[in-house]
Protein backbone atom coordinates (compact mmCIF):
# COMPACT_ATOMS: atom_id res chain seq x y z
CA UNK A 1 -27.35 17.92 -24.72
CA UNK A 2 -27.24 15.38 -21.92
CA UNK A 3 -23.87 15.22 -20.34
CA UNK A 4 -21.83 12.11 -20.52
CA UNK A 5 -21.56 10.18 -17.04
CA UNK A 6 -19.19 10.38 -14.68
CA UNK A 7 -16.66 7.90 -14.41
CA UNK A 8 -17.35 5.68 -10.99
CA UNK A 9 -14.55 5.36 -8.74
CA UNK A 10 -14.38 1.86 -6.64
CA UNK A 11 -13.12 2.08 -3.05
CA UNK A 12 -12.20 -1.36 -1.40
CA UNK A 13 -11.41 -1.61 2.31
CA UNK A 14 -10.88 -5.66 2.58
CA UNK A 15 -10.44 -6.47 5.81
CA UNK A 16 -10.26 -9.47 8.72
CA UNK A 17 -10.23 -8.74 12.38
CA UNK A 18 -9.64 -5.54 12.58
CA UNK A 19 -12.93 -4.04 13.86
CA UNK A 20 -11.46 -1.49 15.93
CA UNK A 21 -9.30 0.17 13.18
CA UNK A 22 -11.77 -0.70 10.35
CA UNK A 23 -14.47 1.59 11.16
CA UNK A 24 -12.12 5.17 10.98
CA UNK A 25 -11.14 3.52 7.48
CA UNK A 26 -14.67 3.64 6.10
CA UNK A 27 -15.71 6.75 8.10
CA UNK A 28 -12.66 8.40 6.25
CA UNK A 29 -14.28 7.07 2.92
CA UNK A 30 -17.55 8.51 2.90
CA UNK A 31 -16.52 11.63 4.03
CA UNK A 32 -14.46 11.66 0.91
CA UNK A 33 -16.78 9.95 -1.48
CA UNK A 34 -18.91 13.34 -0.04
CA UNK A 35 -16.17 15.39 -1.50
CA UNK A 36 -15.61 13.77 -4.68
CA UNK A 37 -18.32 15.25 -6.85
CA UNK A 38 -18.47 11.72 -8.75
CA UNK A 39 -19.86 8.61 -8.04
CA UNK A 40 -18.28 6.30 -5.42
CA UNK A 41 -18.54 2.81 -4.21
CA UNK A 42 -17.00 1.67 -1.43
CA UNK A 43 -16.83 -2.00 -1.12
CA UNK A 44 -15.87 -3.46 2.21
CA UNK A 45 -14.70 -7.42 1.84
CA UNK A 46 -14.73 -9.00 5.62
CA UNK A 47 -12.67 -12.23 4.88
CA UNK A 48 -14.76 -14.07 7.17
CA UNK A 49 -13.96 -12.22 10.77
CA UNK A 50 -14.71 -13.36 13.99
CA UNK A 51 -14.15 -10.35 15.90
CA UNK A 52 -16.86 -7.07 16.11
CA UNK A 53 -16.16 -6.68 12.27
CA UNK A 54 -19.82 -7.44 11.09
CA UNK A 55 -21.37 -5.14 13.12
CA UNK A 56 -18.61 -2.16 12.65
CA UNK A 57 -19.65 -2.60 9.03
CA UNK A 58 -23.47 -2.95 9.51
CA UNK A 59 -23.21 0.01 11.63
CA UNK A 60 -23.11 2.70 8.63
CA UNK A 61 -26.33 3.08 6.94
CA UNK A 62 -25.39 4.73 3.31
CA UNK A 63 -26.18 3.01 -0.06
CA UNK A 64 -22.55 3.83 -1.25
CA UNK A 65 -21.17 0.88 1.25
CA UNK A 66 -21.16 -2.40 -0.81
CA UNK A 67 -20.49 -5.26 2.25
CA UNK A 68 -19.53 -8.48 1.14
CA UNK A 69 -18.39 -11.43 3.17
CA UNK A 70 -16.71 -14.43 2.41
CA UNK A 71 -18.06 -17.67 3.54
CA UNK A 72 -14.57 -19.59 5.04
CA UNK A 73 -11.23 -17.75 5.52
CA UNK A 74 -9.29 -16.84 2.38
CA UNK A 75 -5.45 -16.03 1.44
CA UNK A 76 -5.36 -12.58 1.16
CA UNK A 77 -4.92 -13.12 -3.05
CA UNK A 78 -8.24 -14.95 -2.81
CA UNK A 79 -9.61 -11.61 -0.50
CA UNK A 80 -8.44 -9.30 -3.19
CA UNK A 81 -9.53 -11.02 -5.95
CA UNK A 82 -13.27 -11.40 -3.93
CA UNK A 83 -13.41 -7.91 -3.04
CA UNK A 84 -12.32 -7.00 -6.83
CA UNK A 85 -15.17 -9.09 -8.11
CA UNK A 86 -17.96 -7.23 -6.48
CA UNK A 87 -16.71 -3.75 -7.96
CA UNK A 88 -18.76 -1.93 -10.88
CA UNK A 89 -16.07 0.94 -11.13
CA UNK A 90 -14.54 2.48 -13.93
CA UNK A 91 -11.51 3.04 -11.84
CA UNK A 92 -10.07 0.80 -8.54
CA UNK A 93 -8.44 1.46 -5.58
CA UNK A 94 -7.20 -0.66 -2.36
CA UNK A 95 -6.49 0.61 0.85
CA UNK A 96 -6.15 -0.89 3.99
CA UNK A 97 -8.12 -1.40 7.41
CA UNK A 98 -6.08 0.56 8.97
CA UNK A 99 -5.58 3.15 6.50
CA UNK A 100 -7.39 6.13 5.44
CA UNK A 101 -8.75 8.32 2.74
CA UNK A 102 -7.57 12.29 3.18
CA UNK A 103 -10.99 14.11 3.05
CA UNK A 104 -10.44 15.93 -0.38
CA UNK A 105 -8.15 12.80 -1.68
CA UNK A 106 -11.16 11.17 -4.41
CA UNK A 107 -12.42 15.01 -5.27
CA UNK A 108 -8.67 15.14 -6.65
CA UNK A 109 -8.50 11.68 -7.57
CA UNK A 110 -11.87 11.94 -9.98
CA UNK A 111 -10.83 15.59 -11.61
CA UNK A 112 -7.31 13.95 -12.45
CA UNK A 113 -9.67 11.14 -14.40
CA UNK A 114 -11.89 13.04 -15.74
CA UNK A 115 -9.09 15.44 -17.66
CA UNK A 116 -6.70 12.89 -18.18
CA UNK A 117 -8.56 9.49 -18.63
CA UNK A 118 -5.13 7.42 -17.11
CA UNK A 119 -5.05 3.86 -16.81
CA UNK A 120 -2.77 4.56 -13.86
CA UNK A 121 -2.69 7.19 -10.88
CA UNK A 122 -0.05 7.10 -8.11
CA UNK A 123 0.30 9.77 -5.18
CA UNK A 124 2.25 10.29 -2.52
CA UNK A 125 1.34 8.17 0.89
CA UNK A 126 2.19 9.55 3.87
CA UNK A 127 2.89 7.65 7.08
CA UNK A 128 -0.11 7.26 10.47
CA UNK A 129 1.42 4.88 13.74
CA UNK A 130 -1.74 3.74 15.15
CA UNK A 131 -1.70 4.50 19.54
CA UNK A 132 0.01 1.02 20.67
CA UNK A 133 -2.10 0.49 23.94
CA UNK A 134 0.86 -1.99 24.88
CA UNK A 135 3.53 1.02 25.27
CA UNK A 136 1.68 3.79 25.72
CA UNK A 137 2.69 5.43 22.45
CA UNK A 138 0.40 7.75 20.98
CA UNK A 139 -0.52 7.84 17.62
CA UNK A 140 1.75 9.67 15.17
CA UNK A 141 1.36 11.35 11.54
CA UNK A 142 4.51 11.62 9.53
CA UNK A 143 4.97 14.07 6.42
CA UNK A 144 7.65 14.82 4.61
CA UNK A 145 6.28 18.01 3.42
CA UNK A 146 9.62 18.31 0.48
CA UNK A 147 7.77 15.33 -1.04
CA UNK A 148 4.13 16.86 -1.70
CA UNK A 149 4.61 19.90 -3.35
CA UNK A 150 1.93 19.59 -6.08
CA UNK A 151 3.92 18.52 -8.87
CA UNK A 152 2.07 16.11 -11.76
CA UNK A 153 4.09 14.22 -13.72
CA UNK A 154 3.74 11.65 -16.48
CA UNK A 155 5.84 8.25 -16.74
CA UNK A 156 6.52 5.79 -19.24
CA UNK A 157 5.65 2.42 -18.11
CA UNK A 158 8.25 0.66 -20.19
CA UNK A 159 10.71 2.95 -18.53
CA UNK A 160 9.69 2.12 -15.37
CA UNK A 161 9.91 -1.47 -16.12
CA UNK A 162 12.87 -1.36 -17.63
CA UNK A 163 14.14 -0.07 -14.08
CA UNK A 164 12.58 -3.03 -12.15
CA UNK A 165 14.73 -5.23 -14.86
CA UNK A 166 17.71 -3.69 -14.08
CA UNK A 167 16.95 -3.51 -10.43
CA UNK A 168 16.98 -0.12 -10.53
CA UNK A 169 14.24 1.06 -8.43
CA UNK A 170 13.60 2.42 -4.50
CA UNK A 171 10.69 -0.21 -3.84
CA UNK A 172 7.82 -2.40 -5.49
CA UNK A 173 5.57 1.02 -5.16
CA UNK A 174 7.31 2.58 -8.23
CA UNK A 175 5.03 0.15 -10.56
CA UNK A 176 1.08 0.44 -11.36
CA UNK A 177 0.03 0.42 -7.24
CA UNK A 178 -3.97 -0.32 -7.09
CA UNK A 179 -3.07 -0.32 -3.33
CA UNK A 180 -2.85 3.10 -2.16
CA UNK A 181 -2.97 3.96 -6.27
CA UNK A 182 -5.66 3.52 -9.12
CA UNK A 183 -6.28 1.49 -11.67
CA UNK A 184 -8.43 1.92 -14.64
CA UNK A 185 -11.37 -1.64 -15.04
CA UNK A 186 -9.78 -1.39 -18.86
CA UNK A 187 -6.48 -2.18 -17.24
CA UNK A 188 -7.53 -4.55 -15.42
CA UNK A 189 -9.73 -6.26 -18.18
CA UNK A 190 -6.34 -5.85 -20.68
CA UNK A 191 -4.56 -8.00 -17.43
CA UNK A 192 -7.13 -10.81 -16.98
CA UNK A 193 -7.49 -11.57 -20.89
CA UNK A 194 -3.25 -11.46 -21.28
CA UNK A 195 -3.43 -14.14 -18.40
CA UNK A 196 -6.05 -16.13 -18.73
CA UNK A 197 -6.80 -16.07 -15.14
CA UNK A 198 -7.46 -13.73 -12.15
CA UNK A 199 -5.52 -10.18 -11.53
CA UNK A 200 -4.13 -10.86 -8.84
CA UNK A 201 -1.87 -13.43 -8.06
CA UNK A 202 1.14 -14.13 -6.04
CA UNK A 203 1.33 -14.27 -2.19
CA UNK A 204 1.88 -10.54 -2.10
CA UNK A 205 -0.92 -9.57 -4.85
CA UNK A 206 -0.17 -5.91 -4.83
CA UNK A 207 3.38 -6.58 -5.57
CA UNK A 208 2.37 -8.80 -8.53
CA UNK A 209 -0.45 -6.47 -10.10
CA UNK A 210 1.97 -3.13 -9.83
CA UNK A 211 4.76 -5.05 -12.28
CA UNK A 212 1.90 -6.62 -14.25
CA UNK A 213 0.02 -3.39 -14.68
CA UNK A 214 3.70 -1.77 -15.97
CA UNK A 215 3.53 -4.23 -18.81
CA UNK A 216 -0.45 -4.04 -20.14
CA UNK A 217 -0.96 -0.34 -20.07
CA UNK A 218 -0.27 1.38 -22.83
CA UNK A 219 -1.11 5.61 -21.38
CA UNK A 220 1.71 7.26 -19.15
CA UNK A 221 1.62 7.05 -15.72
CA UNK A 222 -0.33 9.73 -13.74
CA UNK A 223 1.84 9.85 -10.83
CA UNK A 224 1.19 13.30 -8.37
CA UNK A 225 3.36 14.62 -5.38
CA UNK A 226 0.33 14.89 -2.85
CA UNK A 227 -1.49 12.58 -0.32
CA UNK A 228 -4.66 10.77 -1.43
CA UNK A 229 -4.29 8.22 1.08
CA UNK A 230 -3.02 7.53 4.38
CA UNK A 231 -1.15 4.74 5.04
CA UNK A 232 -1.73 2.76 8.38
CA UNK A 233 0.14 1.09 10.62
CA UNK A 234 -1.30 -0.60 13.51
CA UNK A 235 -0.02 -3.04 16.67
CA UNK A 236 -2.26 -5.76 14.47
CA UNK A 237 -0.06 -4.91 11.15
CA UNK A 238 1.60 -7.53 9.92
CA UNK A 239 3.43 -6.49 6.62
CA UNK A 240 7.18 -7.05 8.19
CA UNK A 241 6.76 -9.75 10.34
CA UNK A 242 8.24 -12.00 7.98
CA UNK A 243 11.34 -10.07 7.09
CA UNK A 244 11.55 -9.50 11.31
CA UNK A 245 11.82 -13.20 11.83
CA UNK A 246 14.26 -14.08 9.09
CA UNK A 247 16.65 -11.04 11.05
CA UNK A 248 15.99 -12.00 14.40
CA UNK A 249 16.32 -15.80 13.91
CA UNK A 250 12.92 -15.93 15.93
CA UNK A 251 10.75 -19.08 15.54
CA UNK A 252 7.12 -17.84 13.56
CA UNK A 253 4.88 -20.13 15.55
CA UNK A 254 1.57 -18.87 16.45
CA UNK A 255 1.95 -15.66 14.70
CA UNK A 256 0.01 -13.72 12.24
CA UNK A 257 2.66 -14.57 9.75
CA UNK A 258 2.38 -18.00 10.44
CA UNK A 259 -0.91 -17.92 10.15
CA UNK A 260 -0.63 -16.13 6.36
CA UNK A 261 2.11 -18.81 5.08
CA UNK A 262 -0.68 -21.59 5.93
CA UNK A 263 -3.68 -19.32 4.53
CA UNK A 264 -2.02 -19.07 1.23
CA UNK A 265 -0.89 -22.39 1.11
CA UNK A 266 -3.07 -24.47 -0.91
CA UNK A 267 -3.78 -21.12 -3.11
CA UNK A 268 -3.59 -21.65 -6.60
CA UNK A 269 -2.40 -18.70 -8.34
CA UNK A 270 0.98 -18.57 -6.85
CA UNK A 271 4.01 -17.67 -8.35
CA UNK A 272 7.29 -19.87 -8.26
CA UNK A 273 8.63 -18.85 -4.88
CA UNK A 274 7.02 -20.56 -1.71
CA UNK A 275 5.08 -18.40 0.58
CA UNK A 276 6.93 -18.31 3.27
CA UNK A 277 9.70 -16.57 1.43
CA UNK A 278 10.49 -13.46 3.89
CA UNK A 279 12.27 -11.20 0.99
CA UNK A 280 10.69 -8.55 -0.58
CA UNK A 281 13.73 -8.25 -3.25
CA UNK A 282 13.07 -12.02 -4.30
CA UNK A 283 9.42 -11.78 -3.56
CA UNK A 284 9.48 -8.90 -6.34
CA UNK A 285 12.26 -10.45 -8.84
CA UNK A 286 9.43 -13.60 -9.23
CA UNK A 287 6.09 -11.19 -9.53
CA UNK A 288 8.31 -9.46 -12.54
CA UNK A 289 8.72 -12.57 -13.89
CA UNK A 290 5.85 -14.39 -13.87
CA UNK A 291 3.80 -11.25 -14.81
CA UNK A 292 6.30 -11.40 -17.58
CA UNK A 293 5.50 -15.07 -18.45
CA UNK A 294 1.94 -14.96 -18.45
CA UNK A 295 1.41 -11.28 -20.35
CA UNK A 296 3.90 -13.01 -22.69
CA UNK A 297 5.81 -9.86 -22.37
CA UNK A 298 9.79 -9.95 -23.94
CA UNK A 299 11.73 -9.26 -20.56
CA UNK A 300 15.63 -8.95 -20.28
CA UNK A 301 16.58 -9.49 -16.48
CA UNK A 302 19.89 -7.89 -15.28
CA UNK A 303 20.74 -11.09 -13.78
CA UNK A 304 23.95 -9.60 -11.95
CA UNK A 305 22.23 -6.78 -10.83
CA UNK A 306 19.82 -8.66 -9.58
CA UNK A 307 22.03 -10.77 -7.56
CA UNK A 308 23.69 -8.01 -6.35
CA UNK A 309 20.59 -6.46 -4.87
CA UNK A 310 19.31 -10.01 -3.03
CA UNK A 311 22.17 -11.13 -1.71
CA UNK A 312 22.24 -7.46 0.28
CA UNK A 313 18.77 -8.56 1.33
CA UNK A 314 19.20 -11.97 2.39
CA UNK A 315 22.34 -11.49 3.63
CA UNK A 316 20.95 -9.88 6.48
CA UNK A 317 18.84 -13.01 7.42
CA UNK A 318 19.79 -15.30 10.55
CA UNK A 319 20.04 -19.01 10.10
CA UNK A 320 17.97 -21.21 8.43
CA UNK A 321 16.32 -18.33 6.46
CA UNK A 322 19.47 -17.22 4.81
CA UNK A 323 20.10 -20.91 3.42
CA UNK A 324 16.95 -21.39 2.53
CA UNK A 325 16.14 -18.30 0.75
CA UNK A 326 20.06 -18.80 -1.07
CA UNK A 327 18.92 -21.87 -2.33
CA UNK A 328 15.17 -20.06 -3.51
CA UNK A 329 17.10 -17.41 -5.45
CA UNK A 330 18.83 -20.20 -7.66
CA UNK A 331 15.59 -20.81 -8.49
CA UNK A 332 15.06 -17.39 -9.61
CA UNK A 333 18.95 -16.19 -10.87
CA UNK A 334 20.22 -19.73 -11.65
CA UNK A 335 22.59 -22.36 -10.13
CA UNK A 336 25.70 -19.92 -9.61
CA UNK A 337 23.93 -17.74 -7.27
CA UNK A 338 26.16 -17.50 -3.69
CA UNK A 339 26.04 -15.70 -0.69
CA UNK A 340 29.58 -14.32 0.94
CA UNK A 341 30.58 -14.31 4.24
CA UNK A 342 29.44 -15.44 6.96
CA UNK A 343 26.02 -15.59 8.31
CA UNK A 344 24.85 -12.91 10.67
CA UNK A 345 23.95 -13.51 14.41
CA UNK A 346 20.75 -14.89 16.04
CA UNK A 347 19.59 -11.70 17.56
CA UNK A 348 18.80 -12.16 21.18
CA UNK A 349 14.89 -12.54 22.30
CA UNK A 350 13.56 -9.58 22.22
CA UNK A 351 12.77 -8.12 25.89
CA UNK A 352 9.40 -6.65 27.01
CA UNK A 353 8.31 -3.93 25.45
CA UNK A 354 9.09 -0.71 27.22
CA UNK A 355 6.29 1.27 28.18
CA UNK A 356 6.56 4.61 26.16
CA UNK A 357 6.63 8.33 27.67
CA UNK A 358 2.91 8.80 28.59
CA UNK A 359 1.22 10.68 25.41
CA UNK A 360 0.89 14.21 26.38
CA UNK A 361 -2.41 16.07 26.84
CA UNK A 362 -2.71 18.05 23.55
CA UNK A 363 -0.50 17.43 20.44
CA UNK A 364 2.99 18.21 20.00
CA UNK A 365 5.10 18.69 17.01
CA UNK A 366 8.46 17.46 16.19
CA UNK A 367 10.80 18.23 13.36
CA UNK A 368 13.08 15.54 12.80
CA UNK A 369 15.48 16.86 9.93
CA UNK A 370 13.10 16.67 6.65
CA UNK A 371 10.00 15.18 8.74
CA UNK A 372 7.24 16.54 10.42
CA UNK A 373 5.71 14.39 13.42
CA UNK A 374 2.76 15.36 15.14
CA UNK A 375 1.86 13.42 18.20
CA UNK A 376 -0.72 13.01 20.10
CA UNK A 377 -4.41 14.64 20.66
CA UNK A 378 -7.57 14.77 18.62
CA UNK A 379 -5.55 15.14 15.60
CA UNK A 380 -4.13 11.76 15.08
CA UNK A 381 -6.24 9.97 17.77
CA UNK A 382 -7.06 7.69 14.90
CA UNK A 383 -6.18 7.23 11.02
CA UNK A 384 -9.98 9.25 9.77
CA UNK A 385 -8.55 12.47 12.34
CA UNK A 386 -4.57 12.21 11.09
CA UNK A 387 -6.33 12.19 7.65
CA UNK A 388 -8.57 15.11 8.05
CA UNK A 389 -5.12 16.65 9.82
CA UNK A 390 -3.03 15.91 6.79
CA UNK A 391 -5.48 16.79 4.46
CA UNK A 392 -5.73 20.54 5.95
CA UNK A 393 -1.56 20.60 6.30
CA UNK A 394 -1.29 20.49 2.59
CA UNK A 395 -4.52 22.81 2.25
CA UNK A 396 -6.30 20.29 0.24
CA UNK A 397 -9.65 22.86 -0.08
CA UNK A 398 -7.74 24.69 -2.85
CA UNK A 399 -6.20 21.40 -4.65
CA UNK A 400 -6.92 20.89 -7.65
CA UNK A 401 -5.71 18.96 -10.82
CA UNK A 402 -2.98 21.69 -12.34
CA UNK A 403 -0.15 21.23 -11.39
CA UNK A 404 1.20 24.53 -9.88
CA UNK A 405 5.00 26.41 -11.36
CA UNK A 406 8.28 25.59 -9.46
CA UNK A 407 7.65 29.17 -7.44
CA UNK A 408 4.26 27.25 -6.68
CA UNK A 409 5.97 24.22 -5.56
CA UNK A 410 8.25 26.18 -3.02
CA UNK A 411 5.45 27.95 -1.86
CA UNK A 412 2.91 24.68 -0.91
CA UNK A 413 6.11 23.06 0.52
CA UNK A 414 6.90 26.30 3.10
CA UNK A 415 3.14 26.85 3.59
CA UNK A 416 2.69 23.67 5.45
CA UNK A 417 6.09 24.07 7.47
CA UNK A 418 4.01 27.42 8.96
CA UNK A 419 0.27 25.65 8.97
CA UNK A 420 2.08 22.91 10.63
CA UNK A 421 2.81 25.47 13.77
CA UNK A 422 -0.49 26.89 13.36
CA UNK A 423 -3.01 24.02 13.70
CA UNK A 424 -1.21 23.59 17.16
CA UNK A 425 -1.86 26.70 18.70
């Protein structure tokens, strides 16, 4: 009998000027496609750098790296949707440039496919802080070891979005992630024929396709309590510079977020909000609802609720960003929506940066209440080695896809509290 194939699992890196964090991304991915024991791609989408990033990427010579490259600058939608074009897997995930893959994360990843066939798999990300050459801070791996204990559970989707209607949920990540989660190509085919049009959309696309993804599905949600990705954060990261500037009061010119808002401008596939809209609340309030529109899928918005949660968000905005974004949420919650009291501060310039303690020669360890921080050294000199570091901390060689027993649990949790003094001795 010849044995059926093996599901292929697409990895996408997309990336733009970021050559010196890119390359631990993808060296992180093939040691992990290595792992897998099924078929990866790893497709690496360079959205038209002008920094080292060509020859970071020409630099690995394996026939699982699919290099594409756009030929002008794109809005990051546009890079996402490119990048997604050029897969041939049967399942998708994004990470970032300056993210990672744990070494053993796809070897889990593919047996949790192959014995459970999901549309949708989400894990646990834990936390890297890249070294800031500007302060002196070393790089840092965060784990909150209570939060990967092994456990698999399954999740209705129309529960889930029935939380995100009442604004009932801890952050956009709770929906159908293909960033830092997976994503079945039937998924995404079900999407793109509801719509009409591409899969992602919006001017935060993995906000839009994890609410989308919620409402076209129709398996539970895979969703396990251990790391299959890293998640970066660099002195280049710009995912809260937005919401930074609306607090501060702080003018955006010349920034990388100024820089995004005029990238994504004249992009298509928007949703109603502009793109300079700093909240994340109202950001994900319109994804839900024009996913909702377009998958012609019957949504009842808490409107109250609602309100309740983005005033607390823009409240916190300095002048002119609080006005403007209380007049963008009548656009969203209708003409009664006000803001009370009175706006908050300009914050004061910020000062220089002051330099950090210098990092120290080896690695330390820090227990901060439920957290784990290791600093410094070899293992978290960069986002492939706090991988590899994170990936032996929750002893990843013996993971598999069962799920272990509460006395299990309690066990993987203490285990890394002790491997955690270990690996530094």
């Amino acid at each position: 009998m010849i044995p059926e194939p093996r599901p292929v699992i697409s990895l996408v890196i997309p990336t733009r000027e970021r050559a010196h964090y890119l390359d631990a991304a993808i060296r992180s991915a093939l040691v992990a496609a290595d792992a897998a024991d099924a078929p990866v791609e790893i497709v690496v989408s360079d959205n038209a750098s002008t920094d080292d990033t060509p020859a970071v990427i020409a630099g690995f010579d394996d026939p699982r790296i699919v290099a594409v490259r756009t030929d002008r600058r794109l809005s990051m939608r546009e890079n996402f949707q490119f990048a997604l074009s050029n897969t041939t897997g049967d399942h998708v995930l994004f990470i970032g440039d300056d993210d990672a893959v744990l070494p053993n994360g796809l070897r889990l990843l593919a047996a949790l496919i192959a014995r459970h066939d999901p549309d949708i798999v989400k894990w646990r990300v834990m936390t890297y802080l890249w070294p800031d050459p500007r302060t002196g801070a070393a790089g840092t791996l965060r784990v909150r070891p209570q939060a990967l204990d092994g456990r698999l559970k399954r999740l209705d989707p129309a529960a889930v979005l029935d939380g995100f209607a009442r604004a009932q949920f801890r952050s956009y990540h709770d929906g159908g992630m293909i960033y830092h989660g997976c994503l079945s190509r039937r998924l995404i085919a079900r999407a793109e024929a509801g719509s009409g049009g591409p899969f992602f959309r919006g001017s935060s696309p993995d906000v839009f396709t994890s609410l989308q993804a919620l409402m076209v599905t129709d398996r539970p949600i895979l969703r396990i309590s251990l790391p299959l990705t890293l998640g970066g954060s660099s002195p280049r990261s710009n995912g809260a510079a937005g919401q930074k500037l609306a607090i501060s009061g702080a003018s955006g010119e010349g920034t990388e977020f100024a820089k995004f808002i005029a990238e994504t401008g004249s992009d298509p596939y928007q949703c109603r909000l502009p793109v300079s809209c700093p909240s994340l609340s109202m950001i994900t309030l319109d994804c839900l609802q024009c996913a909702a529109e377009l998958q012609a899928y019957p949504l009842t918005i808490d409107a109250a609720a609602w309100s309740a949660r983005i005033a607390a968000d823009i409240g916190r905005f300095a002048e002119p960003t609080r006005s403007a974004c209380e007049a963008l949420a009548r656009v969203l919650l209708g003409p009664d929506f006000r803001l009370e009291g009175p706006a908050p501060e300009s914050a004061p310039a910020a000062a220089a940066a002051m330099p950090a303690p210098a990092p120290p020669d080896g690695p330390t360890l820090r227990r901060l209440s439920t957290t784990l921080h290791f600093e410094g050294g070899r293992m978290t000199a960069d986002a492939a080695a706090a991988a590899d570091t994170l990936d032996r901390l929750v002893r990843f060689d013996r993971a598999d896809a069962r799920p272990p027993g509460a006395l299990g649990r309690v066990r993987n949790v203490l285990g890394q509290h002790a491997r955690a003094r270990q690996m530094l001795r």
